[in-house]
N, C-alpha and C. Protein backbone atom coordinates (compact mmCIF):
# COMPACT_ATOMS: atom_id res chain seq x y z
N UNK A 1 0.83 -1.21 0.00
CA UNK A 1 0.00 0.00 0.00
C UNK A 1 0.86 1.26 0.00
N UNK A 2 2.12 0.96 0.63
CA UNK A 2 2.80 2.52 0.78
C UNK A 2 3.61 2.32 -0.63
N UNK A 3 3.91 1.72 -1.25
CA UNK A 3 4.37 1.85 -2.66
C UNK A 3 3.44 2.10 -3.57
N UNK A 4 2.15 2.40 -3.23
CA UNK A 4 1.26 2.36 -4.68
C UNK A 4 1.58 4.04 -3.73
N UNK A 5 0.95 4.57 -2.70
CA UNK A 5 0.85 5.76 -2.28
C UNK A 5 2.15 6.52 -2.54
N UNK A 6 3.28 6.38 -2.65
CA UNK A 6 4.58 7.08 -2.94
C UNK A 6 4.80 7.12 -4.24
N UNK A 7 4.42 5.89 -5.32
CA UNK A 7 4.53 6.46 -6.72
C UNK A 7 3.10 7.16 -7.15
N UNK A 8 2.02 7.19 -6.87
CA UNK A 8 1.24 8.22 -6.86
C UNK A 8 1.00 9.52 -6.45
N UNK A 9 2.27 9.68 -5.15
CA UNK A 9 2.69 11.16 -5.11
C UNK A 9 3.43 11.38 -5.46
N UNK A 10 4.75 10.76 -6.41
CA UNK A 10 5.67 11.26 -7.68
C UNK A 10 4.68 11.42 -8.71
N UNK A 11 4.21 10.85 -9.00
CA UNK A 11 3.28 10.83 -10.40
C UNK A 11 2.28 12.26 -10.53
N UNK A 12 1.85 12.16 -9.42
CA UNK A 12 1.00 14.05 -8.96
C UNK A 12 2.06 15.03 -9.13
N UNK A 13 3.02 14.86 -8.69
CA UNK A 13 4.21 16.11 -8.25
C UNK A 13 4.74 16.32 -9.92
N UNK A 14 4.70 15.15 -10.63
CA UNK A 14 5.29 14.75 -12.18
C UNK A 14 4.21 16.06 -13.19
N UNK A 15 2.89 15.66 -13.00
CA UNK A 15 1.94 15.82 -13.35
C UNK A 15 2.15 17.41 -13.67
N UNK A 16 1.94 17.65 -12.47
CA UNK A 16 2.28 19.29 -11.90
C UNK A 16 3.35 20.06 -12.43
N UNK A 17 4.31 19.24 -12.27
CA UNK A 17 5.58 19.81 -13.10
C UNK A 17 5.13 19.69 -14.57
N UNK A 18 4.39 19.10 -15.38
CA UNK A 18 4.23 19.17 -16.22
C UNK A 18 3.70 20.69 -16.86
N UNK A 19 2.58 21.03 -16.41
CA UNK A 19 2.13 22.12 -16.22
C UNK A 19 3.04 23.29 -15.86
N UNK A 20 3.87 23.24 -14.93
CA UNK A 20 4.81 24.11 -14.49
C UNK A 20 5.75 24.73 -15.47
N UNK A 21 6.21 23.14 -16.21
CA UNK A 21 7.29 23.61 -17.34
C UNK A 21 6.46 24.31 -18.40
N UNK A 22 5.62 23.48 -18.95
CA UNK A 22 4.85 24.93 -19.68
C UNK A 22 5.00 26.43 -19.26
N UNK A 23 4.19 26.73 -18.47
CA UNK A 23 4.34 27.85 -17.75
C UNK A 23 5.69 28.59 -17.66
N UNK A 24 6.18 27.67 -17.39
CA UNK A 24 8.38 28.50 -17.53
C UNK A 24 8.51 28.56 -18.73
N UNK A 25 7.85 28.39 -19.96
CA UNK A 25 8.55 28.52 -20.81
C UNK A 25 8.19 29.51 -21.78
N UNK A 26 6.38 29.65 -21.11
CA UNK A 26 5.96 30.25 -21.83
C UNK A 26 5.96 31.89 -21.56
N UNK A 27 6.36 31.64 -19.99
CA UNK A 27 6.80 33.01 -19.52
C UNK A 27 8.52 33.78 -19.79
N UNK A 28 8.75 32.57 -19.62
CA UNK A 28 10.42 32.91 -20.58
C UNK A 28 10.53 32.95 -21.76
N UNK A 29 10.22 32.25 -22.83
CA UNK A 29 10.22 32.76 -23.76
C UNK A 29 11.61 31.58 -24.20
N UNK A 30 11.00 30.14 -23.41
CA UNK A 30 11.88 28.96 -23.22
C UNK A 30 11.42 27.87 -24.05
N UNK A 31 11.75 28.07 -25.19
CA UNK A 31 11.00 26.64 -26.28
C UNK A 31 11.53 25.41 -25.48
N UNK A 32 12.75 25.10 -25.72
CA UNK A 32 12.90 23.79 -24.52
C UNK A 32 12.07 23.08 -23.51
N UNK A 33 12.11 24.02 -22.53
CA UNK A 33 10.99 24.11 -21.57
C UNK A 33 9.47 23.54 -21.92
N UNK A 34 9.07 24.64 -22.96
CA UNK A 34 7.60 24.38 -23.56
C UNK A 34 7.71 23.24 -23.84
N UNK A 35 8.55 22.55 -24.52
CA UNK A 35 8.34 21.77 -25.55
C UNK A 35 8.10 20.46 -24.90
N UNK A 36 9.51 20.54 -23.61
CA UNK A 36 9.10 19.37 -22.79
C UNK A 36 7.97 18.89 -22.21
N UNK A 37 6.55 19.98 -22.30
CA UNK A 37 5.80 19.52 -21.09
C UNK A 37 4.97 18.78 -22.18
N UNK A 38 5.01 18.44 -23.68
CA UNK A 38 4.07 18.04 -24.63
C UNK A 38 4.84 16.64 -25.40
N UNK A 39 3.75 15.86 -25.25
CA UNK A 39 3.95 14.85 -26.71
C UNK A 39 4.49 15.26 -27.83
N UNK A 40 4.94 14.09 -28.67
CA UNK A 40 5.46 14.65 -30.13
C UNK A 40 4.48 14.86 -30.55
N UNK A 41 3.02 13.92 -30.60
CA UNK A 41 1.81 14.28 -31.32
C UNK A 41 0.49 15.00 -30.62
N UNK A 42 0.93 15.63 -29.26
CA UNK A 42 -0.15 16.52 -28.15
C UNK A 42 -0.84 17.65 -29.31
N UNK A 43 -2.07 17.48 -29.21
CA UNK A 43 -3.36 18.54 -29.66
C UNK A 43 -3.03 19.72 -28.70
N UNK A 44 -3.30 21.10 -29.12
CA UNK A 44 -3.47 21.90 -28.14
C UNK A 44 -4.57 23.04 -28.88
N UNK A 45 -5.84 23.15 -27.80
CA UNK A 45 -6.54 23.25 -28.60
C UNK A 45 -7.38 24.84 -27.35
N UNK A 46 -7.08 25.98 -28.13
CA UNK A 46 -7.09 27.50 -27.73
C UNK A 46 -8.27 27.94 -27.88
N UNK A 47 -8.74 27.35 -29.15
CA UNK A 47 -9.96 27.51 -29.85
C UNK A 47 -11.07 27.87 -28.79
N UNK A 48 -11.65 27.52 -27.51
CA UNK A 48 -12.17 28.08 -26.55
C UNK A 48 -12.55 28.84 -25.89
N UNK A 49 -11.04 29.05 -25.71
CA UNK A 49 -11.10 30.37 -24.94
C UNK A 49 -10.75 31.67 -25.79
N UNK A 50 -10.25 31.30 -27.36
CA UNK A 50 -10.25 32.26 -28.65
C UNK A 50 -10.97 33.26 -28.87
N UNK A 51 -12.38 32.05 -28.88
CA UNK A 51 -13.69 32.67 -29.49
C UNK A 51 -14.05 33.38 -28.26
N UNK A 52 -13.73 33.48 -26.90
CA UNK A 52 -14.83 33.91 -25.72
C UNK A 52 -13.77 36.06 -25.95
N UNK A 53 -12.64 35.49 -26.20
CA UNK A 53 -11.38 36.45 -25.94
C UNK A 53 -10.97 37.67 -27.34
N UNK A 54 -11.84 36.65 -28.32
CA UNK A 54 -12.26 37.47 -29.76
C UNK A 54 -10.49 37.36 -30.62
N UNK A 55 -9.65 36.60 -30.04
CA UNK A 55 -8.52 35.86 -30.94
C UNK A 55 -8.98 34.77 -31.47
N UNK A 56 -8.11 34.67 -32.98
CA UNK A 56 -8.49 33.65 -33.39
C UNK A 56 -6.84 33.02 -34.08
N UNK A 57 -7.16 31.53 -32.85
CA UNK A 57 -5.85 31.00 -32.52
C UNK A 57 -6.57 29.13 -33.50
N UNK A 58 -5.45 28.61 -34.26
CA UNK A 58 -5.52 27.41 -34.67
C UNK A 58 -5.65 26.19 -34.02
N UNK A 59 -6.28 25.45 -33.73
CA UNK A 59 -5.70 24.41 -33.56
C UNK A 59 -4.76 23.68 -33.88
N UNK A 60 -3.72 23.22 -32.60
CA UNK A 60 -2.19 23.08 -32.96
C UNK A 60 -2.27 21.33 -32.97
N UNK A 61 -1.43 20.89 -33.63
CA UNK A 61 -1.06 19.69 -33.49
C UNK A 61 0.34 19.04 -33.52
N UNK A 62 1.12 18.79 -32.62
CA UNK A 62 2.43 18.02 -32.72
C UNK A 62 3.35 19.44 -31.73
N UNK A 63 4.37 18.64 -30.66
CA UNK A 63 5.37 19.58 -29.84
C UNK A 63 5.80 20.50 -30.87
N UNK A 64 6.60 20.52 -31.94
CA UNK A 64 7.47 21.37 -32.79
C UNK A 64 6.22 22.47 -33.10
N UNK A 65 5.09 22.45 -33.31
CA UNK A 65 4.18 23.31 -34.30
C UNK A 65 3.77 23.89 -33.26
N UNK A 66 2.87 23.62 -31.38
CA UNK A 66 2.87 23.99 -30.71
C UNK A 66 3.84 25.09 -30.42
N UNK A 67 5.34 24.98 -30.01
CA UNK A 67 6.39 26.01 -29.46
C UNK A 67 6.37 26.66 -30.01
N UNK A 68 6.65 26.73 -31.76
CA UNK A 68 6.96 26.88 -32.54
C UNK A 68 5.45 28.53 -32.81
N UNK A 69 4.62 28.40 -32.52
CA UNK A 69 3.51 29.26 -32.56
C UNK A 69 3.43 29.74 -31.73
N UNK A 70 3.41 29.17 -30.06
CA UNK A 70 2.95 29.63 -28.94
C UNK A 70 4.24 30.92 -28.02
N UNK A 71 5.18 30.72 -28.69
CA UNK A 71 6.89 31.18 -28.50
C UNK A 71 6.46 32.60 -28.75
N UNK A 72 6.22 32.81 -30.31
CA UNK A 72 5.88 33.91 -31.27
C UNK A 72 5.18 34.53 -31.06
N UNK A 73 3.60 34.02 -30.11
CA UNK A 73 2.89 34.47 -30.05
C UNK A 73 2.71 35.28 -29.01
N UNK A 74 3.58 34.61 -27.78
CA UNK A 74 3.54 35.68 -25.88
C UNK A 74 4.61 35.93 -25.87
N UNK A 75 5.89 35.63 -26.53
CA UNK A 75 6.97 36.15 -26.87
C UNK A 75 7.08 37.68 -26.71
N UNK A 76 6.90 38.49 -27.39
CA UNK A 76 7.18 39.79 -26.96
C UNK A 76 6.26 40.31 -26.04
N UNK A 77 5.42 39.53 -25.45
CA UNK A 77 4.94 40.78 -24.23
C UNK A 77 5.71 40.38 -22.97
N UNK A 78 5.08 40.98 -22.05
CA UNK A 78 5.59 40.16 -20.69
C UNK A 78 4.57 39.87 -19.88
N UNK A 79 5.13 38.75 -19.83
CA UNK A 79 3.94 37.80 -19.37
C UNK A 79 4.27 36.61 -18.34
N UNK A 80 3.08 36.49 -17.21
CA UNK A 80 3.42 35.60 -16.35
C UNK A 80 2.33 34.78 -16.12
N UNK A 81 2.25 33.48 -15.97
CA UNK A 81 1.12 32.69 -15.48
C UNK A 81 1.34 31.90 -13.95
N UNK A 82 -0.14 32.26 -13.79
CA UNK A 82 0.01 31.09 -12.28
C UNK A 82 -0.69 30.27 -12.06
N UNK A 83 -0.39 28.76 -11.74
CA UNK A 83 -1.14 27.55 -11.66
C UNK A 83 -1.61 27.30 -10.67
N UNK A 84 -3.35 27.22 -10.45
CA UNK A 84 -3.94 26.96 -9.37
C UNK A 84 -4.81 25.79 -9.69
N UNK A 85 -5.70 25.33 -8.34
CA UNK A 85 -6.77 24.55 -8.19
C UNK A 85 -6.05 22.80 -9.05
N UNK A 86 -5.22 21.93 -9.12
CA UNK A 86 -5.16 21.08 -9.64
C UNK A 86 -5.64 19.80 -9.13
N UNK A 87 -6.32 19.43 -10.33
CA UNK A 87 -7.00 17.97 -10.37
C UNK A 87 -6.61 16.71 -11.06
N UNK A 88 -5.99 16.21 -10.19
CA UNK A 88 -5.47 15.14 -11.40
C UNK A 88 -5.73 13.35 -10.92
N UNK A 89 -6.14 13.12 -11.32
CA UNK A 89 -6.65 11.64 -11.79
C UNK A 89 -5.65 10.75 -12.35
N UNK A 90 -5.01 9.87 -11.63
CA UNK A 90 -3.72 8.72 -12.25
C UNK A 90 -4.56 7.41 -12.91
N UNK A 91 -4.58 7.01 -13.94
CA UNK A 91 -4.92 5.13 -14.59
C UNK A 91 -3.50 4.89 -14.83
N UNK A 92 -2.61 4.40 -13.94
CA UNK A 92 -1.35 3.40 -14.90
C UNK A 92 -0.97 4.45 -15.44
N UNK A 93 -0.42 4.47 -17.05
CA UNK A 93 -0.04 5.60 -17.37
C UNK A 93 -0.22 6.36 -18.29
N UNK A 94 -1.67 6.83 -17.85
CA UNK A 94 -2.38 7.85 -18.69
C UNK A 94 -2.73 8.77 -17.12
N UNK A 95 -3.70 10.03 -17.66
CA UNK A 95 -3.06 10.79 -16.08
C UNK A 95 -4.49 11.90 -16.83
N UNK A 96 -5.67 12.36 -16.26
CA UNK A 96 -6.24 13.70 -16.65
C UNK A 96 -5.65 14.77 -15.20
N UNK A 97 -5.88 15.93 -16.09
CA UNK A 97 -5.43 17.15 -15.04
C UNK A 97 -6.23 18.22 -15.65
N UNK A 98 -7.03 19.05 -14.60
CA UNK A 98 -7.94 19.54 -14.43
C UNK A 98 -7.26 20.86 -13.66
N UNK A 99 -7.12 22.29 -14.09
CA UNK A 99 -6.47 23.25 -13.29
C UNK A 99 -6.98 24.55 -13.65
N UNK A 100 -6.93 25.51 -12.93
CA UNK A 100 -6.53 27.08 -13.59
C UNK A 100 -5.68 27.70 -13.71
N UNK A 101 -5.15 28.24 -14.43
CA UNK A 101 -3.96 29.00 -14.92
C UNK A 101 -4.61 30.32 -15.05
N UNK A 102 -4.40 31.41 -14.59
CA UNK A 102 -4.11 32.82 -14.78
C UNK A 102 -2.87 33.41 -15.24
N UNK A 103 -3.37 34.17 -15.99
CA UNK A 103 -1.89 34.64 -16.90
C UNK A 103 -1.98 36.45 -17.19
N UNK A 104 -0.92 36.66 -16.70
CA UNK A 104 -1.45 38.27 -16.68
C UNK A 104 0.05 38.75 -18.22
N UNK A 105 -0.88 39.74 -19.19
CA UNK A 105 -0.50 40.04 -20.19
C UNK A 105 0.11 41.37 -20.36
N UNK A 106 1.19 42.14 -20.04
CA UNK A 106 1.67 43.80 -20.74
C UNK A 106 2.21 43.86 -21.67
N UNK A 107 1.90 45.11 -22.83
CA UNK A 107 2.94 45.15 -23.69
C UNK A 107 4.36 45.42 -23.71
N UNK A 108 5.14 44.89 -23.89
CA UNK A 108 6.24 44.85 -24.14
C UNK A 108 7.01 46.15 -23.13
N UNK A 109 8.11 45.53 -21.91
CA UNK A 109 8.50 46.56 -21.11
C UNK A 109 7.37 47.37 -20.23
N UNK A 110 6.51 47.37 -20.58
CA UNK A 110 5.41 48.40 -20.32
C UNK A 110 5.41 48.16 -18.51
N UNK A 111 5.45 46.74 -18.25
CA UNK A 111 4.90 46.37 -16.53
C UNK A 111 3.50 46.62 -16.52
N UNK A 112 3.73 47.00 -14.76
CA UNK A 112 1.98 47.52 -14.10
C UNK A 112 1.75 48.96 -14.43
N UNK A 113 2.87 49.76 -15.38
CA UNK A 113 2.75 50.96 -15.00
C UNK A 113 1.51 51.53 -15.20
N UNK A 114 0.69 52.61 -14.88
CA UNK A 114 -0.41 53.13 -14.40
C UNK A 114 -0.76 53.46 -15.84
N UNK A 115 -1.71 52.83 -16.75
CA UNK A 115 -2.27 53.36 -17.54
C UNK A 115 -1.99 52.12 -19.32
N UNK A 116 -0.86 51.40 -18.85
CA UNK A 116 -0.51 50.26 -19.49
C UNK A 116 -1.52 50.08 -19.97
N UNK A 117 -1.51 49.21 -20.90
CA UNK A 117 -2.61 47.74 -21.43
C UNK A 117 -1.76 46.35 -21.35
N UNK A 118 -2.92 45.84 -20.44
CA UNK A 118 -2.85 44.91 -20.04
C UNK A 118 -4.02 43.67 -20.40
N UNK A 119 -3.84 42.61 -20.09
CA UNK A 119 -4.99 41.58 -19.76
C UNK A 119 -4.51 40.73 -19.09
N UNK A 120 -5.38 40.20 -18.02
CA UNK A 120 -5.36 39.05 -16.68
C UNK A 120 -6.57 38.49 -17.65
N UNK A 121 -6.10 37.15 -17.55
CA UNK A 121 -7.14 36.27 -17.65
C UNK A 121 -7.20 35.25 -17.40
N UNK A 122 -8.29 34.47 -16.97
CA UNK A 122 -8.75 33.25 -16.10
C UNK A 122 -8.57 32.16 -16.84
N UNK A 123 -8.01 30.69 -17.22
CA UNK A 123 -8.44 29.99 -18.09
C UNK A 123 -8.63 28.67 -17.05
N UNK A 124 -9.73 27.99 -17.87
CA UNK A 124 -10.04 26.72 -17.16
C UNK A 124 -8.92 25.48 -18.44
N UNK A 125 -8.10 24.58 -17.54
CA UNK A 125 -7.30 24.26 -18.61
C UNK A 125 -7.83 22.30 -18.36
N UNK A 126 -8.23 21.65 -19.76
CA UNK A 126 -8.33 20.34 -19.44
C UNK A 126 -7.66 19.21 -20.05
N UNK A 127 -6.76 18.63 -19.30
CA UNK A 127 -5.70 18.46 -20.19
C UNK A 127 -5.95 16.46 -19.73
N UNK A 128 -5.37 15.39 -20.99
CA UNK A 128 -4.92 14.03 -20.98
C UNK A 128 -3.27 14.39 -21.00
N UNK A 129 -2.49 13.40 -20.20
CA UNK A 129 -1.18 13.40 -20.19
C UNK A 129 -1.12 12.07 -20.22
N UNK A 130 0.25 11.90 -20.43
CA UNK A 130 1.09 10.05 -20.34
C UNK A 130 2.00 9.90 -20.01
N UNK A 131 2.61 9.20 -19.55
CA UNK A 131 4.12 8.99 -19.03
C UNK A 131 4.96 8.19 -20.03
N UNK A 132 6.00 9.18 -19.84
CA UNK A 132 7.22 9.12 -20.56
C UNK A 132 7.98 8.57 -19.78
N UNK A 133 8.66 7.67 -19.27
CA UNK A 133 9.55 7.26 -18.46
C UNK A 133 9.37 8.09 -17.11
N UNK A 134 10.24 8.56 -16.28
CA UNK A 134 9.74 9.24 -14.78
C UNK A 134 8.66 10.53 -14.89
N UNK A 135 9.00 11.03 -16.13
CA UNK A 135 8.30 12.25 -15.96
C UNK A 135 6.73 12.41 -17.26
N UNK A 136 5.78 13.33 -17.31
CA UNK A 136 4.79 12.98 -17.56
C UNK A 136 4.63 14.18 -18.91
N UNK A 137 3.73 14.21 -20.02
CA UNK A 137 3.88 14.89 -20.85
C UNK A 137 2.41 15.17 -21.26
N UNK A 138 1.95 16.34 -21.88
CA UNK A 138 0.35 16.69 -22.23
C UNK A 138 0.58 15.75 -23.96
N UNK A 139 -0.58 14.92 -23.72
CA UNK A 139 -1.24 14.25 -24.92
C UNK A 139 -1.98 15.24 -25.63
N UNK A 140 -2.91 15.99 -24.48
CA UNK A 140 -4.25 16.75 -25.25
C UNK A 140 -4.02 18.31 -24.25
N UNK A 141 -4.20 19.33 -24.58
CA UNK A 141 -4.51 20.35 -23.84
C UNK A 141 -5.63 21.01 -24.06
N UNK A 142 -6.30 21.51 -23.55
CA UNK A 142 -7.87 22.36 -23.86
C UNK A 142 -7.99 23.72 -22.89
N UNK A 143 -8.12 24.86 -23.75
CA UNK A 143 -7.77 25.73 -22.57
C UNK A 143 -9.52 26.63 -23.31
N UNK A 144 -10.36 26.77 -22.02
CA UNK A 144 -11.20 28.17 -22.12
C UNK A 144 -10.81 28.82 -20.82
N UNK A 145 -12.04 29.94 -21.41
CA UNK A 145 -11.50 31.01 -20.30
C UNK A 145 -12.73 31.37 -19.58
N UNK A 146 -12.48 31.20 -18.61
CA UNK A 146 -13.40 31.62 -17.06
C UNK A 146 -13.76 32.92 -17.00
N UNK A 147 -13.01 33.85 -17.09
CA UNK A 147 -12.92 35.35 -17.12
C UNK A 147 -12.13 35.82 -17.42
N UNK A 148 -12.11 37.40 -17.99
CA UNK A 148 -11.20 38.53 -18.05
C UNK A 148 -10.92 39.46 -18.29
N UNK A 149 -10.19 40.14 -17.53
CA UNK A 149 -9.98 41.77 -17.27
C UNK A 149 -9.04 42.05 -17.84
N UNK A 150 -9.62 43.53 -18.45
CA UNK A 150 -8.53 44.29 -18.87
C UNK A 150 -8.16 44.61 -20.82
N UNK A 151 -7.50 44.69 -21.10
CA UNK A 151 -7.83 44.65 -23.08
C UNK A 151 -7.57 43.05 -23.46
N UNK A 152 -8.03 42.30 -23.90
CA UNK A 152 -7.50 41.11 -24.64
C UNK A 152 -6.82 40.85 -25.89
N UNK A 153 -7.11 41.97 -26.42
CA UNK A 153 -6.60 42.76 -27.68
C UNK A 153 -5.53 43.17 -28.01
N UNK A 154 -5.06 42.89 -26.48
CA UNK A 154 -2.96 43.31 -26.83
C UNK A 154 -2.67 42.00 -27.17
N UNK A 155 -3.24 40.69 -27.46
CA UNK A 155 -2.52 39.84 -27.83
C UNK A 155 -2.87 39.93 -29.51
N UNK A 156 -3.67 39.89 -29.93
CA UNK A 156 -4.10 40.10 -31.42
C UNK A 156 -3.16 41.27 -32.38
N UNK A 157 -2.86 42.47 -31.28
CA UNK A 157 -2.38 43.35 -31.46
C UNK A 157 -0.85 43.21 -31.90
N UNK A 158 -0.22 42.47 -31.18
CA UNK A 158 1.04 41.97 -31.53
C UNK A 158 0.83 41.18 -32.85
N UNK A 159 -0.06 40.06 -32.68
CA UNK A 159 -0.24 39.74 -34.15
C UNK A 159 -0.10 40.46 -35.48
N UNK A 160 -0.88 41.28 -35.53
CA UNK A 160 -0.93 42.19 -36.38
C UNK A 160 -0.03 43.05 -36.90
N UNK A 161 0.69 43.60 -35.56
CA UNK A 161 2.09 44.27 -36.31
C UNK A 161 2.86 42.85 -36.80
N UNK A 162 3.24 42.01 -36.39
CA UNK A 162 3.91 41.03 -36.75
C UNK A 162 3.56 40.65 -38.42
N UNK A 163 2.36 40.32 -38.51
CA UNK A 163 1.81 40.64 -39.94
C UNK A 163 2.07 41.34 -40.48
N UNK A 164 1.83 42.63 -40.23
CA UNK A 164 2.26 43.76 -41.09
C UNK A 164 3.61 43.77 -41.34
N UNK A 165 4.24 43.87 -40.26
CA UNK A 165 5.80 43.82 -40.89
C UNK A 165 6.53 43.01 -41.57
N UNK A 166 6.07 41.72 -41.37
CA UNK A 166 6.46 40.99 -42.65
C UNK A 166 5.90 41.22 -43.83
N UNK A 167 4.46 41.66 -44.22
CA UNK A 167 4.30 42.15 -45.54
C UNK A 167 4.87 43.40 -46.20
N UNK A 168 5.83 44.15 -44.79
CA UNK A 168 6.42 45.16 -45.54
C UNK A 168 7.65 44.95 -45.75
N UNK A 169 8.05 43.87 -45.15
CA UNK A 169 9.67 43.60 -45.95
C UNK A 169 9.50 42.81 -47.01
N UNK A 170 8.54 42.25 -47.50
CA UNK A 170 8.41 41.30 -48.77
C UNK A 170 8.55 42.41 -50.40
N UNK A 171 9.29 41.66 -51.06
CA UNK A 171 9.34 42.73 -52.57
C UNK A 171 8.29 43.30 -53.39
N UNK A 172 8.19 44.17 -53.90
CA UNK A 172 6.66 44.98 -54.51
C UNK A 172 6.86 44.37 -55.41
């Protein structure tokens, strides 16, 4: 009994870290990081909390295409998330996790300063994971959003110049 209870509290703590490394990476601006907390073939699917937030984000499929978008995309602001409320459910080695993540959004350098644009927002995140040898990796991610304050629009916003500026270095 105390061996099923001790690898079920590595496996929670695994779980968690899973989530965590996301979070470090996505606040650093750490593809590594990101990349570790996902399958080669993990869904990650924004689409949710997109439509509630008025972005309109793809559905991702596979670690490389994930980082590879999600890097680019919170990349230049500054940005931090924090992981609360976790639920996680162990079968052998498949694993659901059930959490909130809040993630607060400024433009670029900007901080808290008084008058910034910003967005805090709530997401409800529902994720399948599996184990990889000791440590645990997202199969599926599903993120909506609970609530949120503040412009949501500084993330689209970056988009857009990003767009634009590549259509203005392209040849007439």
């Amino acid at each position: 009994m105390s061996t099923d209870l001790a690898q079920l509290a590595c496996d929670r703590y695994e779980i968690a870290d899973a989530l965590h490394r996301y979070a470090f990476g996505l606040d650093h601006g750490d593809a590594d990081s990101l990349a570790s907390a996902f399958t080669k073939d993990c869904i990650f699917d924004f689409r949710p909390a997109g439509r509630k937030l008025g972005i309109d984000f793809p559905k991702l499929n596979g670690r490389e295409a994930i980082a590879n978008a999600l890097i680019p995309f919170l990349g230049p602001l500054d940005t931090s998330h924090t992981v609360s409320n976790l639920q996680i459910e162990v079968s052998d080695d498949s694993a659901t996790l059930y959490a909130y993540v809040m993630s607060q959004h400024f433009m670029p350098r900007e901080g808290c300063r008084r008058g910034s644009e910003n967005a805090l927002l709530m997401s409800r995140y529902d994720c399948e994971l599996v184990r990889d040898g000791q440590k645990w990796c997202f199969r599926r991610v599903t993120i909506d959003n609970a609530w949120a304050q503040g412009n949501p629009e500084i993330l689209n916003a970056l988009a857009i110049q990003r767009t634009l500026a590549a259509k203005s270095r392209q040849p007439k």
